[in-house]
C-alpha atoms as a PDB file:
ATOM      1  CA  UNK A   1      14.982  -9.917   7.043  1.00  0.00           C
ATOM      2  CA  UNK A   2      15.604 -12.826   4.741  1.00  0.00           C
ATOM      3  CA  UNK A   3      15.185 -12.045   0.748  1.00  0.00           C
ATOM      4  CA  UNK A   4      11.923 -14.425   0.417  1.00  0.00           C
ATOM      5  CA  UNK A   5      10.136 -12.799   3.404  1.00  0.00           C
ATOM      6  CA  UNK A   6      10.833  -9.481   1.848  1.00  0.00           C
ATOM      7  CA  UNK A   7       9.419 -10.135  -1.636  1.00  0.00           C
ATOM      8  CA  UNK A   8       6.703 -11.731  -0.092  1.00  0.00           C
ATOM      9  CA  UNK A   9       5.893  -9.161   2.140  1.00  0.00           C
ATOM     10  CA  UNK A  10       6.270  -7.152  -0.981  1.00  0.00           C
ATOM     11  CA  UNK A  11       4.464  -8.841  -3.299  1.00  0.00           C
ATOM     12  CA  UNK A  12       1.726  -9.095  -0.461  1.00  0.00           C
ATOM     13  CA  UNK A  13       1.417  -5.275  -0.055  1.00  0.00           C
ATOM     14  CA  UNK A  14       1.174  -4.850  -3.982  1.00  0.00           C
ATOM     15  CA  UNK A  15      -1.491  -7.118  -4.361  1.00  0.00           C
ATOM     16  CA  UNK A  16      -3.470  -5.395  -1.615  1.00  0.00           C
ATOM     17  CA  UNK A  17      -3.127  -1.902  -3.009  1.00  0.00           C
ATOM     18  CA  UNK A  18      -3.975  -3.272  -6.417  1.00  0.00           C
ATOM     19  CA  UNK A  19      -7.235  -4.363  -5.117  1.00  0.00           C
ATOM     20  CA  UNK A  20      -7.795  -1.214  -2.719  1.00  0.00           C
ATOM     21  CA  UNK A  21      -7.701   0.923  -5.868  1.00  0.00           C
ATOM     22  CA  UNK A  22      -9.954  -1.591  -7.837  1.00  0.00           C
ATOM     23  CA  UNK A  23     -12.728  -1.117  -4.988  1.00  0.00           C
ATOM     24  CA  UNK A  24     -12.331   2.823  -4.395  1.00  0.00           C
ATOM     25  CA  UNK A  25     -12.445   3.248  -8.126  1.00  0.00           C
ATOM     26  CA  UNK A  26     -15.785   1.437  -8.509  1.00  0.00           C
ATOM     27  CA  UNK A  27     -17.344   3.332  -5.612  1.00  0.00           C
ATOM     28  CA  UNK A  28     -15.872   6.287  -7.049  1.00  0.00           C
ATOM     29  CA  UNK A  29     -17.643   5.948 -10.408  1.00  0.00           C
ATOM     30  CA  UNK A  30     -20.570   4.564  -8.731  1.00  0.00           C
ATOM     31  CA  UNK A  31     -21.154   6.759  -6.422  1.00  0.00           C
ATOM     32  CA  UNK A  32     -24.041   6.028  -4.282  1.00  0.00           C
ATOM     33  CA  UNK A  33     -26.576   8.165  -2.397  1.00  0.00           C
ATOM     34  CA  UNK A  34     -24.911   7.592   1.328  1.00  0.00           C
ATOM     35  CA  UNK A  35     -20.995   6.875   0.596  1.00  0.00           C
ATOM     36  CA  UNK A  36     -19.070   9.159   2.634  1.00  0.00           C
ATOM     37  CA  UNK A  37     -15.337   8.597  -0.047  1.00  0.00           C
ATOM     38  CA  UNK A  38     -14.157  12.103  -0.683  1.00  0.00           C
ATOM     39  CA  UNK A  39     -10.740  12.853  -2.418  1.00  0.00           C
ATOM     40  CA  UNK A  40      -9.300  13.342   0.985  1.00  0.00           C
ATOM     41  CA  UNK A  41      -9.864   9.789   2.080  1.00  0.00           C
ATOM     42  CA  UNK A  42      -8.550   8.442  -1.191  1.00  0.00           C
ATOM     43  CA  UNK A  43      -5.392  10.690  -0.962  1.00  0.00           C
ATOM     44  CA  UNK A  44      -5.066   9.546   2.633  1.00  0.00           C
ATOM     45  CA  UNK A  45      -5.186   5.791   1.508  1.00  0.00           C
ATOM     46  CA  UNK A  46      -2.890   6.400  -1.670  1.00  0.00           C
ATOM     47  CA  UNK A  47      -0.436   8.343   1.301  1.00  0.00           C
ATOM     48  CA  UNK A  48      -0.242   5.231   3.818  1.00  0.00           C
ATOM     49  CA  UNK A  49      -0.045   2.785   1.198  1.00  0.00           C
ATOM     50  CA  UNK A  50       3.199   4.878   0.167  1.00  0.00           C
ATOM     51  CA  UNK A  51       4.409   5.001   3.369  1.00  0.00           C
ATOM     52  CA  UNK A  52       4.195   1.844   4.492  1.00  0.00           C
ATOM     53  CA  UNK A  53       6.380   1.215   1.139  1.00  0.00           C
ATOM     54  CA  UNK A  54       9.149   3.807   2.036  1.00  0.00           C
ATOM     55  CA  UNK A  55       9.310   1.949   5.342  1.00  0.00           C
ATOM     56  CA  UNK A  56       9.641  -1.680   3.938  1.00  0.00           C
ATOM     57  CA  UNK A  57      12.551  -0.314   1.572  1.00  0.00           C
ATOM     58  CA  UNK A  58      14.221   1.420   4.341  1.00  0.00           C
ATOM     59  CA  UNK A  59      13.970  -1.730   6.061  1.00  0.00           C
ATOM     60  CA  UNK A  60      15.660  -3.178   3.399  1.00  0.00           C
ATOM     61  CA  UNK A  61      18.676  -1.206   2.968  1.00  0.00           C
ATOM     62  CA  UNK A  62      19.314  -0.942   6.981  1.00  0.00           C
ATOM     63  CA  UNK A  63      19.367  -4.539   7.192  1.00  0.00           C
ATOM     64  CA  UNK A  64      21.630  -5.021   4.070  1.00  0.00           C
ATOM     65  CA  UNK A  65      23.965  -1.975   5.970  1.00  0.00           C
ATOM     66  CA  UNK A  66      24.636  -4.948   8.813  1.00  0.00           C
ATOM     67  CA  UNK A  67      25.250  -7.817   6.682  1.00  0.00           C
ATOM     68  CA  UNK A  68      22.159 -10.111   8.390  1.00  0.00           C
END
């Protein structure tokens, strides 16, 4: 993976969670009659976001361990 696709792609994914939390926030405080966002969807959100980081760094440092 070459260094500019990487901080894109991680750039990309920080902008997106940036704005995921700006929308579940204002439903949260919101909170209208029929929205079906409980704490469990929020924590599953906040968990995939964090795993989908863990993977991209992983990433990372196996394909600096090969020297590509």
């Amino acid at each position: 993976m070459t260094e500019d696709f990487y901080y894109a792609l991680l750039t990309g994914w920080f902008i997106l969670l940036f704005f995921w939390l700006i929308i579940i926030c204002f439903i949260y405080i919101r909170k209208p009659p029929k929205s079906i966002l409980s704490k469990k969807i929020v924590l599953f959100s906040m968990v995939f976001f964090l795993i989908i980081y863990i993977i991209l760094i992983v990433f990372r440092n196996v394909d600096s361990n090969f020297g590509i």
